[in-house]
N, C-alpha and C. Protein backbone atom coordinates (compact mmCIF):
# COMPACT_ATOMS: atom_id res chain seq x y z
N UNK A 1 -38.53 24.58 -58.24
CA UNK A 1 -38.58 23.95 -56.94
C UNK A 1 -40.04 23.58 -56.65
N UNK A 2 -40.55 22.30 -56.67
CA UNK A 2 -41.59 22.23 -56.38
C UNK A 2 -42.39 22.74 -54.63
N UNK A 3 -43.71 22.92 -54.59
CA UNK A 3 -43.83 23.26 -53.47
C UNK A 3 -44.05 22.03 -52.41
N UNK A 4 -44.34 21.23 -52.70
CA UNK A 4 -44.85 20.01 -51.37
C UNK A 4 -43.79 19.48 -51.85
N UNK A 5 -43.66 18.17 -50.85
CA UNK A 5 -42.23 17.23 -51.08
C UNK A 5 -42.81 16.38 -51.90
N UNK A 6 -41.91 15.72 -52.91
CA UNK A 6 -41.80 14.45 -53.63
C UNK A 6 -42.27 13.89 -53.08
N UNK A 7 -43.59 12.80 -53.80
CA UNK A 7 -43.82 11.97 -52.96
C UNK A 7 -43.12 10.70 -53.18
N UNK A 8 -42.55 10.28 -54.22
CA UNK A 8 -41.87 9.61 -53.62
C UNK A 8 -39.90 9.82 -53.29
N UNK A 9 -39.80 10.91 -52.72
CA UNK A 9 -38.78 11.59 -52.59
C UNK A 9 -38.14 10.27 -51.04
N UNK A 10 -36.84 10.45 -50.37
CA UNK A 10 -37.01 9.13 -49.62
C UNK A 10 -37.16 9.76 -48.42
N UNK A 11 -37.32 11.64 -48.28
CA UNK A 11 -37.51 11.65 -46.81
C UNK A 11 -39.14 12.43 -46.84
N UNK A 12 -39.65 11.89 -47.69
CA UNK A 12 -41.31 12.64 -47.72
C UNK A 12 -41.84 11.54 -46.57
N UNK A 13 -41.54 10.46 -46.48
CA UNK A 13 -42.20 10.01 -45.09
C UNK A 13 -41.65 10.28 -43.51
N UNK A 14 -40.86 11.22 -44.01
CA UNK A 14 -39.93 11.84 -42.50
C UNK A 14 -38.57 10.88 -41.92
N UNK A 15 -38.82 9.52 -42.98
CA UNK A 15 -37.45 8.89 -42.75
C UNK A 15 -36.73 8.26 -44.15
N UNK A 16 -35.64 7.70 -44.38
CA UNK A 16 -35.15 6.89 -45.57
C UNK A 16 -34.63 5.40 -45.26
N UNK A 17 -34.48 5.29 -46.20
CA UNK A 17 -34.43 3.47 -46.31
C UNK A 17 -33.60 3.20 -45.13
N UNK A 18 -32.30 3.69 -45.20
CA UNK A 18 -31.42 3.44 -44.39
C UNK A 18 -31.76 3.46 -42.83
N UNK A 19 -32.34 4.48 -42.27
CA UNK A 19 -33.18 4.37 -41.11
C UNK A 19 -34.18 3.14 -41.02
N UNK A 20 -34.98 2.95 -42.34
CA UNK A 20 -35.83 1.85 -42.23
C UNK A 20 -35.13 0.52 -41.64
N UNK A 21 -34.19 0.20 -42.64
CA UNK A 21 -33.17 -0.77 -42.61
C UNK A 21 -33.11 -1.11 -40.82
N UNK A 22 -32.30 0.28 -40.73
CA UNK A 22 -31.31 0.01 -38.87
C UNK A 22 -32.89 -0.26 -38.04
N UNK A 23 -33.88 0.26 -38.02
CA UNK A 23 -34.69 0.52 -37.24
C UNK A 23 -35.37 -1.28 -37.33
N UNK A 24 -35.76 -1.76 -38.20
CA UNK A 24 -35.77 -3.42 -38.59
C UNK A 24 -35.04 -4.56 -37.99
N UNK A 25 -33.77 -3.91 -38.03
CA UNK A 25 -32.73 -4.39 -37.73
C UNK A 25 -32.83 -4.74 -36.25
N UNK A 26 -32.75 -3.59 -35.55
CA UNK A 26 -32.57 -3.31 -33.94
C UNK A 26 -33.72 -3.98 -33.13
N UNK A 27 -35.30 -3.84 -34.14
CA UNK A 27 -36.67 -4.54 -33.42
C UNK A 27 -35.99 -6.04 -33.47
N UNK A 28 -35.75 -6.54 -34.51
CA UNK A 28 -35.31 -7.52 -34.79
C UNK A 28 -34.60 -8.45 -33.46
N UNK A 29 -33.53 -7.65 -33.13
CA UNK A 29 -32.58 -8.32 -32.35
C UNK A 29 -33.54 -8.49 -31.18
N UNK A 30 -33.83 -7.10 -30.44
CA UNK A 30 -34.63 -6.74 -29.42
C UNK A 30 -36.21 -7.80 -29.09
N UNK A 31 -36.53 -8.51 -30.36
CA UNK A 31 -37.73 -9.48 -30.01
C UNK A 31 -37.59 -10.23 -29.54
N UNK A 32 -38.80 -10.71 -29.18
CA UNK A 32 -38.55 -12.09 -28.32
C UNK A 32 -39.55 -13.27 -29.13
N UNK A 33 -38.53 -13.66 -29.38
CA UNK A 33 -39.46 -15.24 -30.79
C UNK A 33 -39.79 -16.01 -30.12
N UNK A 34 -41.03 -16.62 -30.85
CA UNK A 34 -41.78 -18.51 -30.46
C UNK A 34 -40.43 -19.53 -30.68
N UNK A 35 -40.44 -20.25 -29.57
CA UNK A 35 -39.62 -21.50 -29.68
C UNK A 35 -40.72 -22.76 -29.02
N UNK A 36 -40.03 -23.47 -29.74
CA UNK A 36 -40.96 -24.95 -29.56
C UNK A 36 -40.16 -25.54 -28.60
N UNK A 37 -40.96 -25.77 -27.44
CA UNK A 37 -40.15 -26.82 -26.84
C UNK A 37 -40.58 -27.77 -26.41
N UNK A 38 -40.57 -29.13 -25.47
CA UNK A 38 -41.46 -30.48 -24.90
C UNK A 38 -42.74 -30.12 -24.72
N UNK A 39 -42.66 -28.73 -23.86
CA UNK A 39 -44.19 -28.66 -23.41
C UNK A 39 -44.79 -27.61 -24.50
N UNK A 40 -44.47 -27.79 -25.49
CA UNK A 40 -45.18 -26.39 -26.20
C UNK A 40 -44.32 -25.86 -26.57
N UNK A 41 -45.00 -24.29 -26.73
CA UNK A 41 -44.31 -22.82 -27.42
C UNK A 41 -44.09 -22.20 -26.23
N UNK A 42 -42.88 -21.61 -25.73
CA UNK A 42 -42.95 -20.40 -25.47
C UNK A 42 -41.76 -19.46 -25.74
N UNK A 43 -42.10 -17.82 -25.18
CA UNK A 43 -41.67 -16.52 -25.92
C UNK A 43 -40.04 -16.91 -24.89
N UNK A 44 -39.10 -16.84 -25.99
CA UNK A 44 -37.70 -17.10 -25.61
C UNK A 44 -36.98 -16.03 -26.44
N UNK A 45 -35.73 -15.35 -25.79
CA UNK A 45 -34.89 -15.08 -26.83
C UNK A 45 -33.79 -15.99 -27.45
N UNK A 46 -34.15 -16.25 -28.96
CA UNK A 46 -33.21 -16.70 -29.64
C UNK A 46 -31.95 -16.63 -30.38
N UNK A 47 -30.94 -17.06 -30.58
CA UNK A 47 -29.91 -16.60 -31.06
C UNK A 47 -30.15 -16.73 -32.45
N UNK A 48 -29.78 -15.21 -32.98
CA UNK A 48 -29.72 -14.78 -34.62
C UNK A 48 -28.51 -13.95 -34.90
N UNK A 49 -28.24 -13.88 -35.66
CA UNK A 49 -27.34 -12.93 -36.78
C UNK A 49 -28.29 -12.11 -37.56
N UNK A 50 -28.07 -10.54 -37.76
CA UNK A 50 -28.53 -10.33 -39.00
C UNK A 50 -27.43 -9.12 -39.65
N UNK A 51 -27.61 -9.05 -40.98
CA UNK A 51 -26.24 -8.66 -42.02
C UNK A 51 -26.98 -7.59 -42.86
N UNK A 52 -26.69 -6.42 -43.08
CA UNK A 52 -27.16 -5.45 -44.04
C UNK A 52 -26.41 -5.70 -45.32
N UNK A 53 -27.10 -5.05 -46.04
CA UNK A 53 -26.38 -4.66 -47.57
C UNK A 53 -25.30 -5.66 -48.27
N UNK A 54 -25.62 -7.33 -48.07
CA UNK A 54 -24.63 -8.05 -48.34
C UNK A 54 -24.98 -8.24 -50.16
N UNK A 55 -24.05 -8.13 -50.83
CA UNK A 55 -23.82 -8.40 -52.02
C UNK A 55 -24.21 -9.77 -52.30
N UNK A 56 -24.90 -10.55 -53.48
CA UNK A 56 -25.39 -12.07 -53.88
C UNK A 56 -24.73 -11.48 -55.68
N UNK A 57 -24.04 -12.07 -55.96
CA UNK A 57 -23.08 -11.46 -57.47
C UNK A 57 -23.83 -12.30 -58.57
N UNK A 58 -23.99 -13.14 -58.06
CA UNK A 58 -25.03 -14.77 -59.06
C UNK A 58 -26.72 -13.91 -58.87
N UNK A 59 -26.87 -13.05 -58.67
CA UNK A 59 -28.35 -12.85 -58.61
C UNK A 59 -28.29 -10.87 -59.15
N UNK A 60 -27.14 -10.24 -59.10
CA UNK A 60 -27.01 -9.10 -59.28
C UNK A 60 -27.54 -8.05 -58.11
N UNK A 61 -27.54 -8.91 -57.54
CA UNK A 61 -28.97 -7.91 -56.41
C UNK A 61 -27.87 -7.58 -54.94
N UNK A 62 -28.15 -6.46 -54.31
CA UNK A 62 -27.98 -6.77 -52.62
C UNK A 62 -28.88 -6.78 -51.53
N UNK A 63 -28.40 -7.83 -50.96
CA UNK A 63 -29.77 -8.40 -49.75
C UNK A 63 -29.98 -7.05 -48.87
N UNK A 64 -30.72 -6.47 -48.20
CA UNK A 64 -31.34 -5.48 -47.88
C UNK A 64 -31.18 -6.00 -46.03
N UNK A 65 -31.38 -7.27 -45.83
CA UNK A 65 -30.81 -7.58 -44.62
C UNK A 65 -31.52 -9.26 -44.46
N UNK A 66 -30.26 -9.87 -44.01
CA UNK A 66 -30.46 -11.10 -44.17
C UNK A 66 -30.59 -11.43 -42.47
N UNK A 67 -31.49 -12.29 -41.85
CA UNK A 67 -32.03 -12.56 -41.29
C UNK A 67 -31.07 -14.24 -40.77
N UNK A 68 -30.21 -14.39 -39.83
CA UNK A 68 -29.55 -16.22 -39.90
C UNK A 68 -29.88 -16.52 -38.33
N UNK A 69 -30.98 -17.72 -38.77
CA UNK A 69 -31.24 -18.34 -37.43
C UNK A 69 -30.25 -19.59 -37.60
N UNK A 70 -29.66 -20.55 -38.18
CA UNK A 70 -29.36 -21.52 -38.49
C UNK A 70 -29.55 -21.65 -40.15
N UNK A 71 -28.21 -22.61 -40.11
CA UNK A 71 -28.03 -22.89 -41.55
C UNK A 71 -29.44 -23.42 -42.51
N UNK A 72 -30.02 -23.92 -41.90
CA UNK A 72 -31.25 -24.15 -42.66
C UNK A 72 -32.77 -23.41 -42.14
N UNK A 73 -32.53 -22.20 -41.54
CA UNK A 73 -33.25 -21.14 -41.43
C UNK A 73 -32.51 -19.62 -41.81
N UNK A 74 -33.03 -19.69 -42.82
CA UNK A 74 -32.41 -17.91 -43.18
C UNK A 74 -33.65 -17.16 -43.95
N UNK A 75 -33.48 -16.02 -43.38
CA UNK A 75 -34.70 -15.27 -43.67
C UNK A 75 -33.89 -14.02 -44.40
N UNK A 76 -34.19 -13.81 -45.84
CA UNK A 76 -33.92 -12.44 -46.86
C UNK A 76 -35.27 -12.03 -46.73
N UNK A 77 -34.77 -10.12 -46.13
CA UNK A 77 -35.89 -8.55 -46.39
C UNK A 77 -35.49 -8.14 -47.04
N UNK A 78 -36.48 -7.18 -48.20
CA UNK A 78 -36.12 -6.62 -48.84
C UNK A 78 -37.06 -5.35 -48.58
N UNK A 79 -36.38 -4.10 -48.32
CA UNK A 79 -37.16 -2.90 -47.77
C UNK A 79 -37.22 -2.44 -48.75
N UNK A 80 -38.21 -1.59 -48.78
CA UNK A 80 -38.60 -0.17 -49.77
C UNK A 80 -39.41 0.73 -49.13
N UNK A 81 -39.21 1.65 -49.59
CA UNK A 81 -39.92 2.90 -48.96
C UNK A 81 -41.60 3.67 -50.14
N UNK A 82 -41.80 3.18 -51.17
CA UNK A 82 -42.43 2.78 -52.11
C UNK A 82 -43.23 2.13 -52.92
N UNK A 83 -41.79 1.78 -53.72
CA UNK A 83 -41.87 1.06 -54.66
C UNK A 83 -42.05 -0.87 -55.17
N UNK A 84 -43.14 -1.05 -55.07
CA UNK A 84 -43.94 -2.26 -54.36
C UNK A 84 -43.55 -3.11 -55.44
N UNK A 85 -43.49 -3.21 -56.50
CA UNK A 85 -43.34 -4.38 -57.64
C UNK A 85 -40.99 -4.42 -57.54
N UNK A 86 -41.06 -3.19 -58.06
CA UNK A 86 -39.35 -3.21 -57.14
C UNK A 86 -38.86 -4.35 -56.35
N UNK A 87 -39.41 -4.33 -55.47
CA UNK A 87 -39.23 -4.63 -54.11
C UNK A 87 -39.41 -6.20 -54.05
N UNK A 88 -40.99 -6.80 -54.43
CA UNK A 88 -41.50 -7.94 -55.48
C UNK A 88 -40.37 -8.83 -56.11
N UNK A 89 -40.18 -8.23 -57.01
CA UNK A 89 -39.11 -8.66 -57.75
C UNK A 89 -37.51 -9.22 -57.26
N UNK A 90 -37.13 -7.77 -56.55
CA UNK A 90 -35.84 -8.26 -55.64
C UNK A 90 -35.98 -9.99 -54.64
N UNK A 91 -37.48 -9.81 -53.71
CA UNK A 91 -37.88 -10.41 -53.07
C UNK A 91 -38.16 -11.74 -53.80
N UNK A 92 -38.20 -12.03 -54.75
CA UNK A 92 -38.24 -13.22 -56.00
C UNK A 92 -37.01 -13.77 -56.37
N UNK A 93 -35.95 -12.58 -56.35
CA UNK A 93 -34.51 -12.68 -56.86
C UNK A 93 -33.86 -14.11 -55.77
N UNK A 94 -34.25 -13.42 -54.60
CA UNK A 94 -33.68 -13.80 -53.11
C UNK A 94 -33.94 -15.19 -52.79
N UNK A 95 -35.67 -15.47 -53.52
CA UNK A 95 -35.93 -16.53 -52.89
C UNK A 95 -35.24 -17.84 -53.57
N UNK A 96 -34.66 -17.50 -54.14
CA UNK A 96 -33.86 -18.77 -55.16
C UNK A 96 -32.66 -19.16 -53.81
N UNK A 97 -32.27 -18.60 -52.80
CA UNK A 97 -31.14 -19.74 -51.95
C UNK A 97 -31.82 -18.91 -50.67
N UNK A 98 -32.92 -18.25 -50.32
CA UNK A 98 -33.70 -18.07 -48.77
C UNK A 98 -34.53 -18.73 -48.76
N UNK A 99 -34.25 -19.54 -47.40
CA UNK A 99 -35.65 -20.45 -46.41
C UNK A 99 -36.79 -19.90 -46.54
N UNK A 100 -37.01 -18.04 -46.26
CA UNK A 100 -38.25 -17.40 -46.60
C UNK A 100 -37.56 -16.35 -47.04
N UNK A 101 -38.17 -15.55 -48.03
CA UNK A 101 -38.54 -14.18 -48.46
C UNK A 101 -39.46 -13.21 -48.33
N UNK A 102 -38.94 -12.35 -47.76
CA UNK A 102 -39.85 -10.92 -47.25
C UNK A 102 -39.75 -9.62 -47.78
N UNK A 103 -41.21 -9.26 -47.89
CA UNK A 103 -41.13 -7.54 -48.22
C UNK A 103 -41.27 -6.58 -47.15
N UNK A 104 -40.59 -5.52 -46.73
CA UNK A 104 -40.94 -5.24 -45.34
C UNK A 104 -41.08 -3.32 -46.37
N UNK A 105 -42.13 -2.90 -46.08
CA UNK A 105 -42.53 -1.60 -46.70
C UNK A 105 -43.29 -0.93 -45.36
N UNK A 106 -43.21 0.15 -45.44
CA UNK A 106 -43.74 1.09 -44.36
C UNK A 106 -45.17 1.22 -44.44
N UNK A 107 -45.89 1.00 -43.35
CA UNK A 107 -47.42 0.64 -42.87
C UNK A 107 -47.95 1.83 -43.56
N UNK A 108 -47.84 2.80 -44.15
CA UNK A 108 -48.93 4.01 -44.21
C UNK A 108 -48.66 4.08 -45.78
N UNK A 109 -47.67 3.75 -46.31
CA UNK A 109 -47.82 2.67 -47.90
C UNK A 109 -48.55 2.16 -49.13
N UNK A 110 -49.86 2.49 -49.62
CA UNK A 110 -50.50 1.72 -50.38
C UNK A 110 -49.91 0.69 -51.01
N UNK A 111 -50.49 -0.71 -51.03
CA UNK A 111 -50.17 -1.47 -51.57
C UNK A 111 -51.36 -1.99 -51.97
N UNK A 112 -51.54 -2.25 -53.04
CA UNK A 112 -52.44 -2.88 -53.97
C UNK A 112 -52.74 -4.45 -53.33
N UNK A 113 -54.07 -4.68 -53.55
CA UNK A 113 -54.35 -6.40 -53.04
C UNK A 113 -53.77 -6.73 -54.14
N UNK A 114 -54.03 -6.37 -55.14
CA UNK A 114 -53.34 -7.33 -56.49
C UNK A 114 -51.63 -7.48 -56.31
N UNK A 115 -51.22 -6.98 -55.67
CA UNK A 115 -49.68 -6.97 -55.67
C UNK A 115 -49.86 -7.50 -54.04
N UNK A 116 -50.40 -7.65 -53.56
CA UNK A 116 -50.50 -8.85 -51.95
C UNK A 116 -50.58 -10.42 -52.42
N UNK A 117 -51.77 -10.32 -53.27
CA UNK A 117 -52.45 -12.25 -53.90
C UNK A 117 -51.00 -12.14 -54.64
N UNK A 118 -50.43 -11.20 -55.76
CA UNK A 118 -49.34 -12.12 -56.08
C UNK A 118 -47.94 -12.80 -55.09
N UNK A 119 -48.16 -11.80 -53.80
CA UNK A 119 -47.07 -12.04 -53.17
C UNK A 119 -47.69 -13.07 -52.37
N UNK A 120 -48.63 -13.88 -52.15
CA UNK A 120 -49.41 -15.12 -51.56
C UNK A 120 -48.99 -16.43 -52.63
N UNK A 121 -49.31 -15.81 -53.85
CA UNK A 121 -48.89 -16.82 -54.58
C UNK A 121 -47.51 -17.27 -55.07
N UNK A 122 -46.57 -16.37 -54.84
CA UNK A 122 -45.17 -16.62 -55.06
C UNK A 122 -44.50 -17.11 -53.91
N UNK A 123 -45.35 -17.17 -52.58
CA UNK A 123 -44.36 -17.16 -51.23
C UNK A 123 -44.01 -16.31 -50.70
N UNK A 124 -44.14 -15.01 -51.04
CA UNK A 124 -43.57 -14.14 -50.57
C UNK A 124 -44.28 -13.69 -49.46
N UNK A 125 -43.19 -12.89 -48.38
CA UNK A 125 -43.83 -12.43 -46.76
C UNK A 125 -44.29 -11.29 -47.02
N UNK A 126 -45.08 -10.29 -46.46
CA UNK A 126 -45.20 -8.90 -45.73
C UNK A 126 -44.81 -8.33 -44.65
N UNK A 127 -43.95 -7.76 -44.32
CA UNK A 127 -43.94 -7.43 -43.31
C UNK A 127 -44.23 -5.41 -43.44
N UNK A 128 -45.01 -5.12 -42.33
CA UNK A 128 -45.63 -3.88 -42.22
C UNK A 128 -44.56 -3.05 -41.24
N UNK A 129 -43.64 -1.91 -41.69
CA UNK A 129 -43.07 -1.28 -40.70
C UNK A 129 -43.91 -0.67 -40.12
N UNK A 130 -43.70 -0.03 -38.67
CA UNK A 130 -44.64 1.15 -37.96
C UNK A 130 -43.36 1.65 -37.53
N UNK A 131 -42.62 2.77 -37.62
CA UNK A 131 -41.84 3.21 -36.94
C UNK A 131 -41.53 3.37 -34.91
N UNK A 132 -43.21 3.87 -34.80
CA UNK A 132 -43.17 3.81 -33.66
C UNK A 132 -43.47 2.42 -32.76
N UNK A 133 -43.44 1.94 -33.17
CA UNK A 133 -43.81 0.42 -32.62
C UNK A 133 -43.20 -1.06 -33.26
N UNK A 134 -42.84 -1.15 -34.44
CA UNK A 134 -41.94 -2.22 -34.94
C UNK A 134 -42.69 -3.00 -36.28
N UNK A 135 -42.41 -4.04 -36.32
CA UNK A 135 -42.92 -4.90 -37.29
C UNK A 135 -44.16 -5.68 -37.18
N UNK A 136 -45.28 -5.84 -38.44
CA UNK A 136 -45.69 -6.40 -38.42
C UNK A 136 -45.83 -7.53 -39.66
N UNK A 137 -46.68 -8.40 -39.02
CA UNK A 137 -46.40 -9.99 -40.37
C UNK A 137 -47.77 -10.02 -40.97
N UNK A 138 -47.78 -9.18 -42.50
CA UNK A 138 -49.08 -9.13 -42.50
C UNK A 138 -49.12 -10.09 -43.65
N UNK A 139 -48.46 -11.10 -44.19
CA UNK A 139 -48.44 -12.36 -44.99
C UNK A 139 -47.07 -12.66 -44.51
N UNK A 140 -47.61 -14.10 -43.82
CA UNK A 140 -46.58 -15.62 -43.98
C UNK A 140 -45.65 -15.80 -45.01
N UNK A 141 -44.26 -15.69 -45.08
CA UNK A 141 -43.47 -16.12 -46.51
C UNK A 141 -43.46 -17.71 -46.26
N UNK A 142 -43.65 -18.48 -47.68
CA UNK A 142 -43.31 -19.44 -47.41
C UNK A 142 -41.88 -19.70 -47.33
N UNK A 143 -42.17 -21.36 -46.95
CA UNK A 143 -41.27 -22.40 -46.24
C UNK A 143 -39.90 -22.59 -47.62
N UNK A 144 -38.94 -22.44 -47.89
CA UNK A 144 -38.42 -23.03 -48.90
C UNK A 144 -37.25 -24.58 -48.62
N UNK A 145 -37.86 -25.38 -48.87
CA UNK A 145 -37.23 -26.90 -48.60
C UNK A 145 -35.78 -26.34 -49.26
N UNK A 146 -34.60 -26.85 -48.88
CA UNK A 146 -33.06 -27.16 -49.10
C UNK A 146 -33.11 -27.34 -50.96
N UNK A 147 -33.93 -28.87 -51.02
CA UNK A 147 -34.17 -29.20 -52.38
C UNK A 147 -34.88 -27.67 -53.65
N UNK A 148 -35.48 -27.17 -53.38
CA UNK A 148 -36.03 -26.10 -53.97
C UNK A 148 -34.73 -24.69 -54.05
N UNK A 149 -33.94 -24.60 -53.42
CA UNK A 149 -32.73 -23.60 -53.26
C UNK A 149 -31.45 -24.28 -54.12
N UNK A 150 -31.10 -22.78 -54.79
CA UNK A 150 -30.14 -22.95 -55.77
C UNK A 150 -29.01 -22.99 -54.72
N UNK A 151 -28.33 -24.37 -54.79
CA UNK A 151 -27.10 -24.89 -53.70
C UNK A 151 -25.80 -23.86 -54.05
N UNK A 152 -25.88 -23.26 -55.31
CA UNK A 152 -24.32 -22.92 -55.23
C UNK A 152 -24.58 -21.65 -54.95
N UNK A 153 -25.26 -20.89 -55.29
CA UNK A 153 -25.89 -19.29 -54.80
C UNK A 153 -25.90 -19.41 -53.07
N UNK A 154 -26.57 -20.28 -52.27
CA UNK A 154 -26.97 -20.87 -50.84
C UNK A 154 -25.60 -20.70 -50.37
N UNK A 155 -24.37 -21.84 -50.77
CA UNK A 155 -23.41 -21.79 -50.21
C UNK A 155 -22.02 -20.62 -50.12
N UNK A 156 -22.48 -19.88 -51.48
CA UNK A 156 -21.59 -18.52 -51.73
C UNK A 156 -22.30 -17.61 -50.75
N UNK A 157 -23.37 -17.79 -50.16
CA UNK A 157 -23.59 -16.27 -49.53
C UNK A 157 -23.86 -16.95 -48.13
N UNK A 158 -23.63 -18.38 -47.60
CA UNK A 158 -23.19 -18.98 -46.49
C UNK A 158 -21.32 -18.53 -46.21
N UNK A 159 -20.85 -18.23 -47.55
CA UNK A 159 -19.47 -18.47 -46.90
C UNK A 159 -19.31 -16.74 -47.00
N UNK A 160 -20.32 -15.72 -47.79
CA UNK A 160 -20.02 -14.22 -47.22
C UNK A 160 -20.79 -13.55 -45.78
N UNK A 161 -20.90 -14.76 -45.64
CA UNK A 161 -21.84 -14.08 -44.56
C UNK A 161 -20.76 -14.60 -43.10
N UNK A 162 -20.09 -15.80 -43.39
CA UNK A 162 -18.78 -15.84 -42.59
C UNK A 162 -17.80 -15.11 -42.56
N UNK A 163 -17.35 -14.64 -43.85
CA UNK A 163 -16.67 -13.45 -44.08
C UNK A 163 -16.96 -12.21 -43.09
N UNK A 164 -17.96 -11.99 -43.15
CA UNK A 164 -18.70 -10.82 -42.20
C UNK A 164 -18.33 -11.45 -41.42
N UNK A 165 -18.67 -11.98 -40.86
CA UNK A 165 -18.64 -12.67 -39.17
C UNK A 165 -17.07 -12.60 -39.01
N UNK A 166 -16.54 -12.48 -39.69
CA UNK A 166 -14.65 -12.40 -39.43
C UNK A 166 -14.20 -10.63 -39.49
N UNK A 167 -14.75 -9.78 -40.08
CA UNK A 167 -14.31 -9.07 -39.91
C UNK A 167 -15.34 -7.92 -38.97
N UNK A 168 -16.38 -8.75 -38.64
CA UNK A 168 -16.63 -7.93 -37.05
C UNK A 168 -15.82 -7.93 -36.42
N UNK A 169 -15.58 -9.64 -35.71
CA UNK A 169 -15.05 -10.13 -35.14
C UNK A 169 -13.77 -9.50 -34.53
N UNK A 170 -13.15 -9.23 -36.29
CA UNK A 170 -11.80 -8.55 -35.97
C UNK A 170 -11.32 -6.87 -36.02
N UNK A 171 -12.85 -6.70 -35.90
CA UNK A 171 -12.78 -5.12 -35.39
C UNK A 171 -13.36 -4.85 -34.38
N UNK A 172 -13.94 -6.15 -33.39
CA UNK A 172 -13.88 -5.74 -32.32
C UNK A 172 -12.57 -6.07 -30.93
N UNK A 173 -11.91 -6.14 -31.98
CA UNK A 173 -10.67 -7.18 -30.60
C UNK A 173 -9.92 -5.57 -30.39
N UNK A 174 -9.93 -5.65 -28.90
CA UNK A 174 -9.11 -4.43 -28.39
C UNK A 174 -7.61 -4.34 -28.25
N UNK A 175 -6.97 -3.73 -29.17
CA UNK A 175 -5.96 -3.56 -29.16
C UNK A 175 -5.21 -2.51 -28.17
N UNK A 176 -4.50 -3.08 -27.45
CA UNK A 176 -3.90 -2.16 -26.25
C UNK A 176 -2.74 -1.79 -26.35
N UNK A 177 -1.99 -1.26 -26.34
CA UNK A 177 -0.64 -1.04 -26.38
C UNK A 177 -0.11 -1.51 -24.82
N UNK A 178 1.39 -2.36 -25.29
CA UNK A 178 1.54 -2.73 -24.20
C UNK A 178 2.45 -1.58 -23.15
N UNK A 179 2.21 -1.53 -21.95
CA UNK A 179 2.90 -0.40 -21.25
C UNK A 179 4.77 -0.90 -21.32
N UNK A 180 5.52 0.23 -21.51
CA UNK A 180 6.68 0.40 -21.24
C UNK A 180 7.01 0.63 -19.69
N UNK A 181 8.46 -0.14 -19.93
CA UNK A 181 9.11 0.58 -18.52
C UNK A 181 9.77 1.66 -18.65
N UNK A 182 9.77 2.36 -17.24
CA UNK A 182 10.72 3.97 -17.92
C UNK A 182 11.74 3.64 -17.80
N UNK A 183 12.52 4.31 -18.54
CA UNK A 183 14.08 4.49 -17.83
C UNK A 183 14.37 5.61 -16.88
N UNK A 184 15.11 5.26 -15.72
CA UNK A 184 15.51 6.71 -14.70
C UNK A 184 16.76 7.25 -14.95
């Protein structure tokens, strides 16, 4: 039995992915995004979707949480609690049918500049968890044009991500039983 915790064990930082995940998730909804409008920018809440653990079968991978502002804005994270080239890689997998690709790893983390410049040079985002406070954007993912995205990968995980959207949907409809009359 060793005496200190694993470091990279997944609750040596006092939380695991899965917490990472929901906790991403929830800042997520809870922000309030830049919208462009006549006169400028300002802080609006926008309507998004976002989807955990969705399966991509053409890429072998599962999205870690997909991000849907509109069909031609979708944003793939890929969390880790770690493991930085991992994570890289997945985040590479993704960007073949995502608008942007992101690494979202926990702020207290080492990450190598050399593994930052490559993620500058591939497109890839940063995002910095803080548990107590939320996300930060510590590299821009790039832009990915329609033309640059693999269309048939794009549209298979456009039509599972409707899928989802159907079976929320249909687990949130309240089923009541209808009342009887008595008999006397």
């Amino acid at each position: 039995m060793p005496l200190l915790n694993d470091f990279k064990g997944n609750y040596s930082l006092g939380y695991g992915e899965d917490k990472m995940q929901a906790d991403v998730q929830k800042w997520l909804h809870d922000y309030t995004f830049w919208k462009a409008t006549e006169e400028g920018y300002r802080r609006e809440k926008v309507k998004m979707k976002t989807y955990r653990e969705i399966h991509i079968p053409e890429i072998g991978r599962r999205s870690d949480l997909i991000v849907f502002f509109t069909k031609r804005k979708i944003f793939n994270i890929e969390l880790k609690l770690f493991d930085v080239g991992e994570v890289f890689r997945q985040a590479l997998d993704h960007k073949r049918w995502a608008n942007y690709s992101y690494v979202c790893m926990p702020h207290n983390v080492y990450i190598a500049d050399s593994d930052k410049q490559r993620m500058i040079a591939e497109g890839i985002g940063l995002l910095l968890w803080i548990p107590e406070f939320g996300l930060i954007e510590s590299i821009y993912a790039a832009h990915q044009s329609s033309g640059k995205l693999n269309k048939q990968i794009r549209e298979n995980v456009l039509k599972t991500l409707k899928r989802e959207d159907w079976k929320t949907s249909q687990q949130q409809f309240d089923f009541k039983t209808i009342p009887t009359e008595k008999s006397n």
